[in-house]
Every structure is written in structure tokens, then in C-alpha cells.
N, C-alpha and C. Protein backbone atom coordinates (compact mmCIF):
# COMPACT_ATOMS: atom_id res chain seq x y z
N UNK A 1 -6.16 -4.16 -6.93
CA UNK A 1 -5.11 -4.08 -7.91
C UNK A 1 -5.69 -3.58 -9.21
N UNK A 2 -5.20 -2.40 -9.77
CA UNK A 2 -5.50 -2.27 -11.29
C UNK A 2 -4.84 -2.88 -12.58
N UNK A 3 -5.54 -3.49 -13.21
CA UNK A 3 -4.77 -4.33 -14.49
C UNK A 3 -4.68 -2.94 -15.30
N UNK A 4 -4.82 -1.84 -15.79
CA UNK A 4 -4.42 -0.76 -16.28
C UNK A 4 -2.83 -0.54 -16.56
N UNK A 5 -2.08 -0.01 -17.77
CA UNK A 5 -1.13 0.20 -17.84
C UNK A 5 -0.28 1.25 -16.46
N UNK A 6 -1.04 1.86 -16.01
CA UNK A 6 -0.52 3.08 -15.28
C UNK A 6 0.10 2.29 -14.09
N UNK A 7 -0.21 1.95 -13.29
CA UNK A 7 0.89 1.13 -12.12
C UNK A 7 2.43 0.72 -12.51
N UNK A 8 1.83 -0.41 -13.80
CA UNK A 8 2.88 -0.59 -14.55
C UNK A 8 3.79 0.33 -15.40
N UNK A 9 3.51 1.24 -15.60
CA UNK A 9 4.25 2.12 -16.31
C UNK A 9 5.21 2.78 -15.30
N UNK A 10 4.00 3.19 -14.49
CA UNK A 10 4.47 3.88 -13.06
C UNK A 10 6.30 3.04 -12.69
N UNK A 11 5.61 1.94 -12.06
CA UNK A 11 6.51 0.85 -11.77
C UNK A 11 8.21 0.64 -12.28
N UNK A 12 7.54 0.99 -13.80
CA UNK A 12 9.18 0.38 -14.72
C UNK A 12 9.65 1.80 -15.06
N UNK A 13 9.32 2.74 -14.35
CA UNK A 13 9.73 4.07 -14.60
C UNK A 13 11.12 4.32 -14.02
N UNK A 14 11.32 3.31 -12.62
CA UNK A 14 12.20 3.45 -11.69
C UNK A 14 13.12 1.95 -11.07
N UNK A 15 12.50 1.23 -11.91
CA UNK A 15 12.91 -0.14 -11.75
C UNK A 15 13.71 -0.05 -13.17
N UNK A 16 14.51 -1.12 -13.29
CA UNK A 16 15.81 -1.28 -14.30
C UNK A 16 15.34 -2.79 -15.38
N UNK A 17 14.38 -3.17 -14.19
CA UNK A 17 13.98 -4.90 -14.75
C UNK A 17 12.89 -4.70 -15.56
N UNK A 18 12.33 -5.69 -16.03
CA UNK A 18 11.21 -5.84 -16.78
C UNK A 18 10.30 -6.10 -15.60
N UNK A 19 8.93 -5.16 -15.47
CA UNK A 19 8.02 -5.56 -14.25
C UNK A 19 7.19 -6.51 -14.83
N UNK A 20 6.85 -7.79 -14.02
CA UNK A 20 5.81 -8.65 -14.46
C UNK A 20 4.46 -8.00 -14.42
N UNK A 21 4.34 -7.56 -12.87
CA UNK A 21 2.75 -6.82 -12.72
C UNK A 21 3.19 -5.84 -11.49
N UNK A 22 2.27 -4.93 -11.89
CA UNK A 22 2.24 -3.85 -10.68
C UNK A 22 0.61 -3.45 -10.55
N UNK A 23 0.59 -3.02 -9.00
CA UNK A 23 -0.84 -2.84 -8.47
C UNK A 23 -0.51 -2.06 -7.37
N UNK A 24 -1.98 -0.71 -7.07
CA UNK A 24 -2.06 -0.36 -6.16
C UNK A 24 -2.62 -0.99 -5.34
N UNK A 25 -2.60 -0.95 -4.10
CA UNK A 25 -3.20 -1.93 -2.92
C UNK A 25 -3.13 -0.78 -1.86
N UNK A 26 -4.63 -0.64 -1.48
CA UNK A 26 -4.34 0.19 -0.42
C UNK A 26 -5.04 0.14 0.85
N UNK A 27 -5.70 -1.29 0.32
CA UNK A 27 -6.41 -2.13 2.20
C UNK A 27 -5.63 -3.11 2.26
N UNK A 28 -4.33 -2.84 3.39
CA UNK A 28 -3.19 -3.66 3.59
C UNK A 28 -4.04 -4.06 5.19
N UNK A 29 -4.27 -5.71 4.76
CA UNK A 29 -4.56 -6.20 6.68
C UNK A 29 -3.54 -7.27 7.03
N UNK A 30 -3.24 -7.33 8.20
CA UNK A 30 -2.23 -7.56 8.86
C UNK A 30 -3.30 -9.52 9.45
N UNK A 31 -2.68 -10.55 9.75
CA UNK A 31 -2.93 -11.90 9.95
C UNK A 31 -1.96 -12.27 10.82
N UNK A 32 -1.08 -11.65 11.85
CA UNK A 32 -0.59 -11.59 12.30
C UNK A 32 0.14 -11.52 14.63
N UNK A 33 0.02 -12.20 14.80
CA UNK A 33 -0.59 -12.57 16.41
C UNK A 33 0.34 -11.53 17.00
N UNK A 34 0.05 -10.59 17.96
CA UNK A 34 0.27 -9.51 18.36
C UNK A 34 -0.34 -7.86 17.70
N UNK A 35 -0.76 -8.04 16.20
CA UNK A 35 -1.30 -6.67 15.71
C UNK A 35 -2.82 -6.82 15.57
N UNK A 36 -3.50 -5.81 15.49
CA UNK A 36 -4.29 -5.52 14.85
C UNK A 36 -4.91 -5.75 13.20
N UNK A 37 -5.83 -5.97 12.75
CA UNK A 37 -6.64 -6.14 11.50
C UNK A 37 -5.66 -5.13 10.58
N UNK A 38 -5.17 -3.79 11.09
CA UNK A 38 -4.42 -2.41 9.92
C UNK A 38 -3.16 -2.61 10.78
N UNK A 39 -2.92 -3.48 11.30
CA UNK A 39 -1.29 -3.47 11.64
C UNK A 39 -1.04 -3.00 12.69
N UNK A 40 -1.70 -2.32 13.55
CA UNK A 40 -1.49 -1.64 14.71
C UNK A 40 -1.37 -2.34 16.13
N UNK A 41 -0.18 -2.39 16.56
CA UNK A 41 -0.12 -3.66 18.04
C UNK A 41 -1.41 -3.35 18.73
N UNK A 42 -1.70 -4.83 18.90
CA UNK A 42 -3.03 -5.20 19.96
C UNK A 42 -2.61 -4.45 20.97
N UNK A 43 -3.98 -3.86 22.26
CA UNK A 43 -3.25 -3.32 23.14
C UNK A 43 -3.97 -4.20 24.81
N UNK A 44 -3.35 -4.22 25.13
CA UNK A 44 -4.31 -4.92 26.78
C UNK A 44 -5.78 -4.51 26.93
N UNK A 45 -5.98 -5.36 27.62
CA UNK A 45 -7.55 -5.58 28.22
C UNK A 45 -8.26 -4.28 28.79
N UNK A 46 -7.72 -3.35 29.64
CA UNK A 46 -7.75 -2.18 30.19
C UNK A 46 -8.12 -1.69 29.06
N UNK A 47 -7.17 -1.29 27.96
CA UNK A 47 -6.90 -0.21 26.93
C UNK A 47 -7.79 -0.77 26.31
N UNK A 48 -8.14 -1.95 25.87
CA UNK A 48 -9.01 -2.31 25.40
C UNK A 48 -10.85 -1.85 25.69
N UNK A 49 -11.01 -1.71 27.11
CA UNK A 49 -11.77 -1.44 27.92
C UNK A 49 -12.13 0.16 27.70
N UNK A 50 -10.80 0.77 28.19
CA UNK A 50 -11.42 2.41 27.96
C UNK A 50 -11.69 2.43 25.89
N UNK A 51 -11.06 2.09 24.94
CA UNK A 51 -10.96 2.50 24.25
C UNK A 51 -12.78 1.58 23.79
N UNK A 52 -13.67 0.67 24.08
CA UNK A 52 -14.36 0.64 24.22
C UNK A 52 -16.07 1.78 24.15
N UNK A 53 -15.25 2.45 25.41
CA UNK A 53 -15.88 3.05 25.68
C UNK A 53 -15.87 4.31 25.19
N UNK A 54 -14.99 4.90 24.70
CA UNK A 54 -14.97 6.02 23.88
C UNK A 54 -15.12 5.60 22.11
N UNK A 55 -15.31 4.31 21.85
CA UNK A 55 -15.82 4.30 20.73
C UNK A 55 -17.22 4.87 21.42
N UNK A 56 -18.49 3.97 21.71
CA UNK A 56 -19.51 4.33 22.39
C UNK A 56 -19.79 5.86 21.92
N UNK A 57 -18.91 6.72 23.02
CA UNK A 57 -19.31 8.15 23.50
C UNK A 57 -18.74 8.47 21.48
N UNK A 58 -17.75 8.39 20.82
CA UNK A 58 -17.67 8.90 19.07
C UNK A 58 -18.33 8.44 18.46
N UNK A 59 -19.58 7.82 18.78
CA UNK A 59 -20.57 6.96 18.00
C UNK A 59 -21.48 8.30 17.30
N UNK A 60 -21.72 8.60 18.03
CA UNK A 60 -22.94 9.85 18.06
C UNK A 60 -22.11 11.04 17.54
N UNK A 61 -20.97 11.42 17.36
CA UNK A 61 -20.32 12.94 16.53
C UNK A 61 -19.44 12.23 15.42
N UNK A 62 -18.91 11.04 15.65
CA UNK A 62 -17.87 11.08 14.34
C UNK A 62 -18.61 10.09 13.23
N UNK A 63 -17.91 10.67 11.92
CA UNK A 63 -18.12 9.91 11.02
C UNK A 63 -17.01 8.31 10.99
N UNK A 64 -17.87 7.69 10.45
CA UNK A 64 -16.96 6.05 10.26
C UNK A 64 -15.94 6.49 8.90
N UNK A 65 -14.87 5.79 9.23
CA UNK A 65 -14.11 5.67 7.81
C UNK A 65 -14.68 4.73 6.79
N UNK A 66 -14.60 5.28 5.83
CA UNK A 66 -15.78 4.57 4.98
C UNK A 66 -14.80 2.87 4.36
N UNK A 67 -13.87 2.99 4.53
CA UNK A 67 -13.15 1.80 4.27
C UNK A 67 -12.86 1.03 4.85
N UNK A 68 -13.47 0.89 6.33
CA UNK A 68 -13.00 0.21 7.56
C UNK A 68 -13.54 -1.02 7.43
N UNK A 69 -14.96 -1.20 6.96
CA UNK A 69 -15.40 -2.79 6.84
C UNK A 69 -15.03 -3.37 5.21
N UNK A 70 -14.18 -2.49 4.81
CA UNK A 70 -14.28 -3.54 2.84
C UNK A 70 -13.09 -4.07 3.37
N UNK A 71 -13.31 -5.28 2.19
CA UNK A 71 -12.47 -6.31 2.52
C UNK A 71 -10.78 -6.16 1.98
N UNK A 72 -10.24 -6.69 2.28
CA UNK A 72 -8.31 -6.20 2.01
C UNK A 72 -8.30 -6.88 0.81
N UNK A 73 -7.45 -6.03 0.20
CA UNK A 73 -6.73 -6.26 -1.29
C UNK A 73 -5.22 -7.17 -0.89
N UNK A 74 -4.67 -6.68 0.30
CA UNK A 74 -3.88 -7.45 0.70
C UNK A 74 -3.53 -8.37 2.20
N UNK A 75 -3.66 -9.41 1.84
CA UNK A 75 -3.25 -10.00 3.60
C UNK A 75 -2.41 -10.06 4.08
N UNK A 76 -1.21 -10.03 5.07
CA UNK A 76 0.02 -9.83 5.46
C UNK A 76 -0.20 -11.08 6.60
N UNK A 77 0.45 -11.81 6.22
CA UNK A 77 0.10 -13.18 7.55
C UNK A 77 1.72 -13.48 7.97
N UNK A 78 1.61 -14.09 9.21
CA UNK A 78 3.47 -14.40 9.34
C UNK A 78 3.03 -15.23 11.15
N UNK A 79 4.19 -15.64 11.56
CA UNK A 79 4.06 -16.01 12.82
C UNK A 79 3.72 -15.30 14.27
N UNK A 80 4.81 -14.04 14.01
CA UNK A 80 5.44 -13.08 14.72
C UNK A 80 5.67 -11.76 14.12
N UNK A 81 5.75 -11.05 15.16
CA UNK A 81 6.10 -9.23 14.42
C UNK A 81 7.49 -9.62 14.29
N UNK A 82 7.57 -8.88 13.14
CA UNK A 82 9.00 -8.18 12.65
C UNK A 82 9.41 -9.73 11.81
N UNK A 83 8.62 -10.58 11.06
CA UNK A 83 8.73 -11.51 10.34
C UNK A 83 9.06 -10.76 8.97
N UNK A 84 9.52 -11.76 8.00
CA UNK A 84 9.70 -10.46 6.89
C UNK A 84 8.66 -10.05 5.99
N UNK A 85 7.40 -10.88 5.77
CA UNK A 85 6.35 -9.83 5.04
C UNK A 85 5.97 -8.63 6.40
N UNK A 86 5.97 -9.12 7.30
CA UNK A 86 5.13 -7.37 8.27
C UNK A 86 6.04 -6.57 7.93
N UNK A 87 7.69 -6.57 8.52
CA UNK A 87 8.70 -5.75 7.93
C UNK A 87 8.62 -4.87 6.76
N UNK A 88 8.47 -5.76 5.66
CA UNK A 88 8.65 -5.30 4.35
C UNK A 88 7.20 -4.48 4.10
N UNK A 89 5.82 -4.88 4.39
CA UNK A 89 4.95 -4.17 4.21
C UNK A 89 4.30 -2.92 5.11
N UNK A 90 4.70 -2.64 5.75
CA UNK A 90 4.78 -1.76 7.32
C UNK A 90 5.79 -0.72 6.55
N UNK A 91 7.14 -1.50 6.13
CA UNK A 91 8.15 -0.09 5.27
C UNK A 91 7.49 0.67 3.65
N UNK A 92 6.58 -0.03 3.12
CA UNK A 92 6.23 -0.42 1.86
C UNK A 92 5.13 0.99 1.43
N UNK A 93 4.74 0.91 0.55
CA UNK A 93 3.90 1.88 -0.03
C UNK A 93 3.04 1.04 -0.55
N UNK A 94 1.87 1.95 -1.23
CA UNK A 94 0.85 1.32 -1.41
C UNK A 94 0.75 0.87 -3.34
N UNK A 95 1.87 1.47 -4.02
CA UNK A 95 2.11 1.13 -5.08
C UNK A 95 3.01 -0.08 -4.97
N UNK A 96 3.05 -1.66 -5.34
CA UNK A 96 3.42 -2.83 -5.31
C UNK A 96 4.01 -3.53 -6.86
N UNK A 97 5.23 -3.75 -6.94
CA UNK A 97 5.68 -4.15 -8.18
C UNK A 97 6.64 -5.56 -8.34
N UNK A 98 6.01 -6.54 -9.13
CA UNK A 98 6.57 -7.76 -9.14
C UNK A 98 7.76 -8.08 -10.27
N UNK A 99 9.21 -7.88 -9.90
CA UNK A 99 10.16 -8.49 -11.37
C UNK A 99 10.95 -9.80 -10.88
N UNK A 100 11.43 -10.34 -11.82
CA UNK A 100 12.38 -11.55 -11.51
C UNK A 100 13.03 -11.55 -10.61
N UNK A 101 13.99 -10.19 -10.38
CA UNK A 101 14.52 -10.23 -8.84
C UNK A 101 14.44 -9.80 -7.88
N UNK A 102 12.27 -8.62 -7.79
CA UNK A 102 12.30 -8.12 -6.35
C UNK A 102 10.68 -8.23 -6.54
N UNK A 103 10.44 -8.09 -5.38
CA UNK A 103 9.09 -7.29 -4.97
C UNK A 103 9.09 -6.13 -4.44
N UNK A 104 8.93 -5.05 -5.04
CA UNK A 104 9.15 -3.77 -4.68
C UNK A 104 8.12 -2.50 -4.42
N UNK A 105 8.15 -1.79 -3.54
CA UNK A 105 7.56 -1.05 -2.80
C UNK A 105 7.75 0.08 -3.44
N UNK A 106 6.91 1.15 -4.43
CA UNK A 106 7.44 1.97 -4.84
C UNK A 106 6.72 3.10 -4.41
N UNK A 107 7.27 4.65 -4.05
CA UNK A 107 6.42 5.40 -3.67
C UNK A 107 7.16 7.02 -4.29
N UNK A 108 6.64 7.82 -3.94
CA UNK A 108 6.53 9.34 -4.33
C UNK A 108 7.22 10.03 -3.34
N UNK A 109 7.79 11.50 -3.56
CA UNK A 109 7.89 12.49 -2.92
C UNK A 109 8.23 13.73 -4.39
N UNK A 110 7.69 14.94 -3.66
CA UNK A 110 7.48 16.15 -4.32
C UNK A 110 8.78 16.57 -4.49
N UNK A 111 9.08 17.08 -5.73
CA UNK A 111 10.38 17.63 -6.16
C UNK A 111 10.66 18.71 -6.08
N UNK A 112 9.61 19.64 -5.88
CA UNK A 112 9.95 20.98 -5.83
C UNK A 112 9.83 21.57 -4.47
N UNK A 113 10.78 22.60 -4.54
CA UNK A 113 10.68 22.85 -2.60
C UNK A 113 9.88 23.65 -2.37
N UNK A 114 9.32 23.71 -1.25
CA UNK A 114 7.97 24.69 -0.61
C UNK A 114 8.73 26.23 -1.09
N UNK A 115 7.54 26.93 -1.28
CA UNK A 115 7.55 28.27 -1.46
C UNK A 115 7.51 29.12 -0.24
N UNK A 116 8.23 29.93 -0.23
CA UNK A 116 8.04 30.49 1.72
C UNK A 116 6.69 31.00 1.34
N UNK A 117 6.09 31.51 2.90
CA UNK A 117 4.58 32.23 2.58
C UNK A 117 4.57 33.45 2.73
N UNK A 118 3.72 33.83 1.40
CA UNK A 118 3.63 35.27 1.53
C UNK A 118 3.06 36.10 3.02
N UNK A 119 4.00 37.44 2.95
CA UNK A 119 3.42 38.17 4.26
C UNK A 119 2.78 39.42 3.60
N UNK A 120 2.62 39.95 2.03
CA UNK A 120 1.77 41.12 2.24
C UNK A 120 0.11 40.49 1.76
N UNK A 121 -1.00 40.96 1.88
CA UNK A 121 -2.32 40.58 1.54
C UNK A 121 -2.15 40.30 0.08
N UNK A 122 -1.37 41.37 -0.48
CA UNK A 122 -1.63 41.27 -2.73
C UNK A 122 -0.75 39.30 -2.52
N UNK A 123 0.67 39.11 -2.19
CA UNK A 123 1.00 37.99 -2.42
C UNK A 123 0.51 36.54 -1.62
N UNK A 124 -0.56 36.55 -0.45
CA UNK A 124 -1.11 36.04 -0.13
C UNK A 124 -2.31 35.35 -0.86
N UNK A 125 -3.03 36.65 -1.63
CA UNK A 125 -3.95 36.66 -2.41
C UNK A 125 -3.71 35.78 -4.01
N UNK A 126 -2.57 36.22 -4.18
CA UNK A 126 -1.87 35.45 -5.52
C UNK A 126 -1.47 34.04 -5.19
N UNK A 127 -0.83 33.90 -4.19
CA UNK A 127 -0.82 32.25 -3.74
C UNK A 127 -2.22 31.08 -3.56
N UNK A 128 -3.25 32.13 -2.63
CA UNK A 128 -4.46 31.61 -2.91
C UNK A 128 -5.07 31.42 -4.47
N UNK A 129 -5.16 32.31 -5.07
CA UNK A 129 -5.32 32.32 -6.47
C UNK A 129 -4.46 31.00 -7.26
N UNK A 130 -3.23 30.92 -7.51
CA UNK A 130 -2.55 29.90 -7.58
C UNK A 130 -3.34 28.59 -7.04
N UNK A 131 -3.32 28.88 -5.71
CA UNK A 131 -3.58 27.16 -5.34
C UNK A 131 -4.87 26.79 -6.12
N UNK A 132 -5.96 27.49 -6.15
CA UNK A 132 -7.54 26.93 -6.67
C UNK A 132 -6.93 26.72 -7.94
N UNK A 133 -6.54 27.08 -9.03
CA UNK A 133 -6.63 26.84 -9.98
C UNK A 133 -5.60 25.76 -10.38
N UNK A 134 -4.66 25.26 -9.84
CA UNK A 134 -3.93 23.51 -9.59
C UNK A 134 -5.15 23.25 -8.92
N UNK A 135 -6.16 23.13 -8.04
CA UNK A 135 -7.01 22.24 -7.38
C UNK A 135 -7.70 21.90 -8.60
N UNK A 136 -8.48 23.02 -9.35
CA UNK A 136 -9.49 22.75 -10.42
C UNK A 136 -8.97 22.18 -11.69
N UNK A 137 -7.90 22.84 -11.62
CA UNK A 137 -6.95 22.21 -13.76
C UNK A 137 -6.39 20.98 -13.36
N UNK A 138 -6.53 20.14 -11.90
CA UNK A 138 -5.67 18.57 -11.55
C UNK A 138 -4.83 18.99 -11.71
N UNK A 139 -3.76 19.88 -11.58
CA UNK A 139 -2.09 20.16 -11.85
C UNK A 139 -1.94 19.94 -10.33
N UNK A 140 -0.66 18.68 -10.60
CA UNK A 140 -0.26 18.48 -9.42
C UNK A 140 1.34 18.95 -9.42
N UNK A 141 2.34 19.26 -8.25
CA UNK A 141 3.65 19.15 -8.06
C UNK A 141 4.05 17.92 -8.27
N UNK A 142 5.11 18.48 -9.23
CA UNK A 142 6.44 17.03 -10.07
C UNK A 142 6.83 16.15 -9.13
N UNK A 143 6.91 15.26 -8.92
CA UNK A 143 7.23 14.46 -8.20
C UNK A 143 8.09 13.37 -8.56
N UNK A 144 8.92 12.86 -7.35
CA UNK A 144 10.02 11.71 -7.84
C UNK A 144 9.52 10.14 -7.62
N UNK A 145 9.28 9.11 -8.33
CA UNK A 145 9.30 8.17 -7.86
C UNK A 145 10.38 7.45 -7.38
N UNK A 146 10.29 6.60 -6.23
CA UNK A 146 11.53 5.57 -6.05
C UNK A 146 11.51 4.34 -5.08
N UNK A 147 12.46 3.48 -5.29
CA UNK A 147 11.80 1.89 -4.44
C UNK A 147 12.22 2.43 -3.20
N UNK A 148 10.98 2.43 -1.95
CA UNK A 148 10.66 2.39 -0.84
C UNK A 148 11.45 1.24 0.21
N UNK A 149 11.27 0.24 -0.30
CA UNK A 149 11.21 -1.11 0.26
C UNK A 149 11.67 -2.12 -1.05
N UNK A 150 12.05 -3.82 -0.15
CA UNK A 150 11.85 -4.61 -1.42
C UNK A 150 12.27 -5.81 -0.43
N UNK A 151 11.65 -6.76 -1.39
CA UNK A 151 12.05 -7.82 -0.98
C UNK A 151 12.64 -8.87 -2.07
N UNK A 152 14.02 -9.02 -1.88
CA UNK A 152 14.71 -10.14 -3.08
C UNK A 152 14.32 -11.39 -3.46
N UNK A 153 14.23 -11.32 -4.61
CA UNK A 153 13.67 -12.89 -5.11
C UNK A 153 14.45 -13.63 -3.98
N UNK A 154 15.44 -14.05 -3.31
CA UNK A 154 16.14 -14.68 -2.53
C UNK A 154 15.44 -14.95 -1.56
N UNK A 155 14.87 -14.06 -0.88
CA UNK A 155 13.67 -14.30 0.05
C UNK A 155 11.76 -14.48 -0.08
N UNK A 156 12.00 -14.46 -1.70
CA UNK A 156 10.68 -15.14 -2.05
C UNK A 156 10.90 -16.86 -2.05
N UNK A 157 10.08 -17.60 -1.29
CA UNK A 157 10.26 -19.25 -1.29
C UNK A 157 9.07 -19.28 -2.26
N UNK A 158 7.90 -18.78 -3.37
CA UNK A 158 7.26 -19.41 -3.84
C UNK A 158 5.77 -18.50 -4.44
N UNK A 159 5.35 -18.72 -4.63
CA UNK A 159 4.19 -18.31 -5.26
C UNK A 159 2.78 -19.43 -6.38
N UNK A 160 2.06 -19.12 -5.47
CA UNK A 160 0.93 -20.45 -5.51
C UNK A 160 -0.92 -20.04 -5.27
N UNK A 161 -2.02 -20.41 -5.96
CA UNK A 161 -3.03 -20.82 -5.43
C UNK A 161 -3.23 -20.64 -4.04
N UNK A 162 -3.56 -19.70 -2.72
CA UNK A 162 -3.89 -19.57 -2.45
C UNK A 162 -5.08 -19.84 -1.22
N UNK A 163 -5.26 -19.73 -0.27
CA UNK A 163 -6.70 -20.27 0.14
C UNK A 163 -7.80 -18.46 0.15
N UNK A 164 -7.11 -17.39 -0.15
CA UNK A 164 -7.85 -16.08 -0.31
C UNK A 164 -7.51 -15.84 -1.81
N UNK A 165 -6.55 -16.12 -2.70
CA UNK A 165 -6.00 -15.50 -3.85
C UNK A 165 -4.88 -15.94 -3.98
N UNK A 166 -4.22 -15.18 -4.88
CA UNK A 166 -2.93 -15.72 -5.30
C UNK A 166 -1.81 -15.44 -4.20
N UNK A 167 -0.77 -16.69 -3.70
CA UNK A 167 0.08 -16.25 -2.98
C UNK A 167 1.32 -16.07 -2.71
N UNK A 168 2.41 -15.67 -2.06
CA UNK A 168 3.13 -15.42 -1.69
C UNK A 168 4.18 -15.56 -0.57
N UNK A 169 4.63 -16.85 -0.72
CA UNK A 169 5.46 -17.04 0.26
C UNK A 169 6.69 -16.83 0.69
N UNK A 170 7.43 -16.62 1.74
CA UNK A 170 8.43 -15.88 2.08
C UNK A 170 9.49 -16.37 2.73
N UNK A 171 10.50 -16.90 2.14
CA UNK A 171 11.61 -18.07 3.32
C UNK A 171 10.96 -18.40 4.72
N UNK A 172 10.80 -16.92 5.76
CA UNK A 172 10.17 -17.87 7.02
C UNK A 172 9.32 -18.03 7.46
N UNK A 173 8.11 -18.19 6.18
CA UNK A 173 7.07 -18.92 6.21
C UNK A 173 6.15 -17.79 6.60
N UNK A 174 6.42 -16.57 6.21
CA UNK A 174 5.38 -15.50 6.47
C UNK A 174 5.28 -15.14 4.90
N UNK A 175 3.98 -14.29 4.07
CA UNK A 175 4.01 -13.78 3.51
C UNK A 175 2.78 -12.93 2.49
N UNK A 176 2.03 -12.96 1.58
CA UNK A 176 1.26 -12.21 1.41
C UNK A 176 -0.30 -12.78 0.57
N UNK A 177 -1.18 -12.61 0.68
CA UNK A 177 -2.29 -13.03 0.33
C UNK A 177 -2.72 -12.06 -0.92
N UNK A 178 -2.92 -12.07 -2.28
CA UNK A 178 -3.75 -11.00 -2.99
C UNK A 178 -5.01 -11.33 -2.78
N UNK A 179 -6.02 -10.71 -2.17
CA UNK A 179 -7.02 -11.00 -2.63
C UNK A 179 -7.99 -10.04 -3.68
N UNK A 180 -8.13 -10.68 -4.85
CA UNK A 180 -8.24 -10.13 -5.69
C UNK A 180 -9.79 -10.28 -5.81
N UNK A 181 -10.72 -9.36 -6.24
CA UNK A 181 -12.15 -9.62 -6.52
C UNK A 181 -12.51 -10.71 -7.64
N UNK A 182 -12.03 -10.59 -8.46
CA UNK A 182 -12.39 -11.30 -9.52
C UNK A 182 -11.45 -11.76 -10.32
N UNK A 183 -11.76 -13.13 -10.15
CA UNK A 183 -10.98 -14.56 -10.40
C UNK A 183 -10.73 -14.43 -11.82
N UNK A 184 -10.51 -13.66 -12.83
CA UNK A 184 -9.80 -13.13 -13.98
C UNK A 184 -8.46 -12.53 -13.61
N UNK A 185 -8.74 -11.19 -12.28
CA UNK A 185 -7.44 -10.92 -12.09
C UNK A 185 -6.43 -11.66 -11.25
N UNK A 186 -6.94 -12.83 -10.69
CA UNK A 186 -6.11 -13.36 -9.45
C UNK A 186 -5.28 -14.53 -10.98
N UNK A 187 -6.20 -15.42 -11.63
CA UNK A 187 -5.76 -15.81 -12.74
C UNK A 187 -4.45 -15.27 -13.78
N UNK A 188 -4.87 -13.61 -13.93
CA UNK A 188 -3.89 -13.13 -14.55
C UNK A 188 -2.63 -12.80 -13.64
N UNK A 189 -2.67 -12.25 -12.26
CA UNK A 189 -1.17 -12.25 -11.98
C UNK A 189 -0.68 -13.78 -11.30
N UNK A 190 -1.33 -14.74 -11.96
CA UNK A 190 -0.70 -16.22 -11.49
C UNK A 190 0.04 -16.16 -12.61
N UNK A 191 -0.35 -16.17 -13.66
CA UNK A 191 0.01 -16.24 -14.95
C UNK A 191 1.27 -15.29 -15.43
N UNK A 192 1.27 -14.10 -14.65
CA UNK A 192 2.42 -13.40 -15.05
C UNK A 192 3.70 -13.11 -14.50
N UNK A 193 3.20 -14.17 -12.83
CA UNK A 193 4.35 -14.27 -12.21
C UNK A 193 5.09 -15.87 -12.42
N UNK A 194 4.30 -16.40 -13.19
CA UNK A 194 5.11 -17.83 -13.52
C UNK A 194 5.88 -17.60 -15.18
N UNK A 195 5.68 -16.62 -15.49
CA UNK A 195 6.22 -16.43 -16.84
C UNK A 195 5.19 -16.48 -17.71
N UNK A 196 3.91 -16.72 -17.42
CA UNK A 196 2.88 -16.55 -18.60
C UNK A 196 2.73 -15.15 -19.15
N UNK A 197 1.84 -15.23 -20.41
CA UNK A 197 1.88 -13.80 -20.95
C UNK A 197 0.25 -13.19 -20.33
């Protein structure tokens, strides 16, 4: 999670409420009996078996994802699939925003429509030209923000201390773990979701 204005700014750009806190989170793990650690349904013993074995044989050509062993910013725990934190975070984005009456999922799409592609070499050449210099000047395409997902204070039952971070509970008893690195920031969004400043 970043304590930085930018999430938050981000956040109340498209929200109507006053945001308490907003954070990116983008190691979402799943605590959940039937999925996987990233959310992905467990698969049988077999599948389990071949897929085994072709880790093995990608050992030796592929690279590891370099984010696969750090630890989650967020936990997603619940009984069962399709409980309402997996729901809501499975639909959700990786930008996360807390107000009085939602938890909201906020995400992006590009505003401007694709350019057809050039067919002679000179306008091919000018499009290439174009693109490097948005790669190098950071100029990105305008983009829209908007809530993805959400979940209504109605179906928040609570928010508390934790046994990973600050938490999040959810009417049916599923819901979300922050785990935050350092016990300043888990402190501060306790504090700003109970009304502290």
C-alpha cells in the first residue's frame, strides 16, 4: 500500500465520497479451500503430477517471476469459492479505496481509440517514430478511471487488529487481511478507517 497522496487522489477522482485511504495492492493471495495461493482453482492429483513435471523440464529455460515468493500485500480468506471477499476481489483491480459507504475497486481504460495501422513504409516509419518518443518522454494515453467492483458498507461486518494486519470482515465471515510491512502503516489505516485523522 502507498501512504502517498496519488492513490488517494487517484481514488476521489471518481468516487463522490470522501476516501478514508486508498492503496495499490498488487500481491493479491487467495486463503481460500478449493484455490490456489494467486486464486487459481486447485487442480487434481494427475494435473498436479504432470504439471510437476514440466515445472522440472522449465527449470533449466525459463525465468522465475520475480514476485512469486514475496509476501502478499493482500490476503483474501473466506470458507468457500464465490464467498463475497473472493467475488469482490477476483472482479477488483489492483487500485483499492476505503469510504463510509464502499470498498471500492477502482481501475483504468484508455480513452482514445486505436489508430488503424499504417500500410505505406513513410507512415509506418512515423508511427514507429511516434511510439519511441511516448516510450522515452513517459507520455502515456488519457485514460478513464472508474469503480470496477465494490463492496457496500452493508456487507462490511467490521474492521479490527488482525492476526497478519489490519482487518476486514465481511457479513459471511469471509474477508480481507492487509498485510502491511510496517506497523506505522497498518497503524495508520486502523486509524483512518475508525475515523481517526
Amino acid at each position: 500500500m502507498s501512504g502517498t497522496p496519488g492513490p488517494a487522489l487517484r481514488a476521489a477522482s471518481v468516487l463522490p465520497e470522501p476516501v478514508l485511504w486508498a492503496g495499490y495492492f498488487l500481491r493479491v493471495y487467495y486463503d481460500i479451500r478449493g484455490l490456489g495461493r494467486t486464486g487459481e482453482p486447485k487442480k487434481s492429483l494427475l494435473s498436479r503430477g504432470t504439471d510437476a513435471a514440466l515445472d522440472v523440464a522449465s527449470f533449466f529455460t525459463d525465468d522465475e517471476d520475480p514476485l512469486k515468493d514475496l509476501p502478499p500485500e493482500v490476503l483474501v480468506f473466506g470458507a468457500a469459492l464465490d464467498c463475497l471477499a473472493h467475488r469482490h476481489a477476483k472482479a477488483g483491480s489492483a487500485l483499492w479505496a476505503l469510504t463510509a459507504q464502499r470498498l471500492a475497486f477502482v481501475d483504468s481504460r484508455e480513452t482514445t481509440t486505436a489508430e488503424p495501422e499504417p500500410t505505406s513504409f513513410v507512415g509506418k516509419a512515423w508511427k514507429f517514430g511516434k511510439d519511441v518518443v511516448n516510450i522515452v518522454s513517459g507520455t502515456e494515453p488519457p485514460r478513464e478511471w472508474f469503480v470496477k467492483s465494490e463492496v457496500p458498507a452493508a456487507m462490511i461486518a467490521g474492521f479490527a487488529r488482525g492476526p497478519r494486519g489490519p482487518r476486514m470482515s465481511l457479513v459471511d465471515g469471509s474477508g480481507f487481511d492487509f498485510c502491511l510491512a510496517e506497523p506505522e502503516a497498518a497503524e495508520w489505516m486502523l486509524a483512518k478507517t475508525m475515523g481517526g485523522n
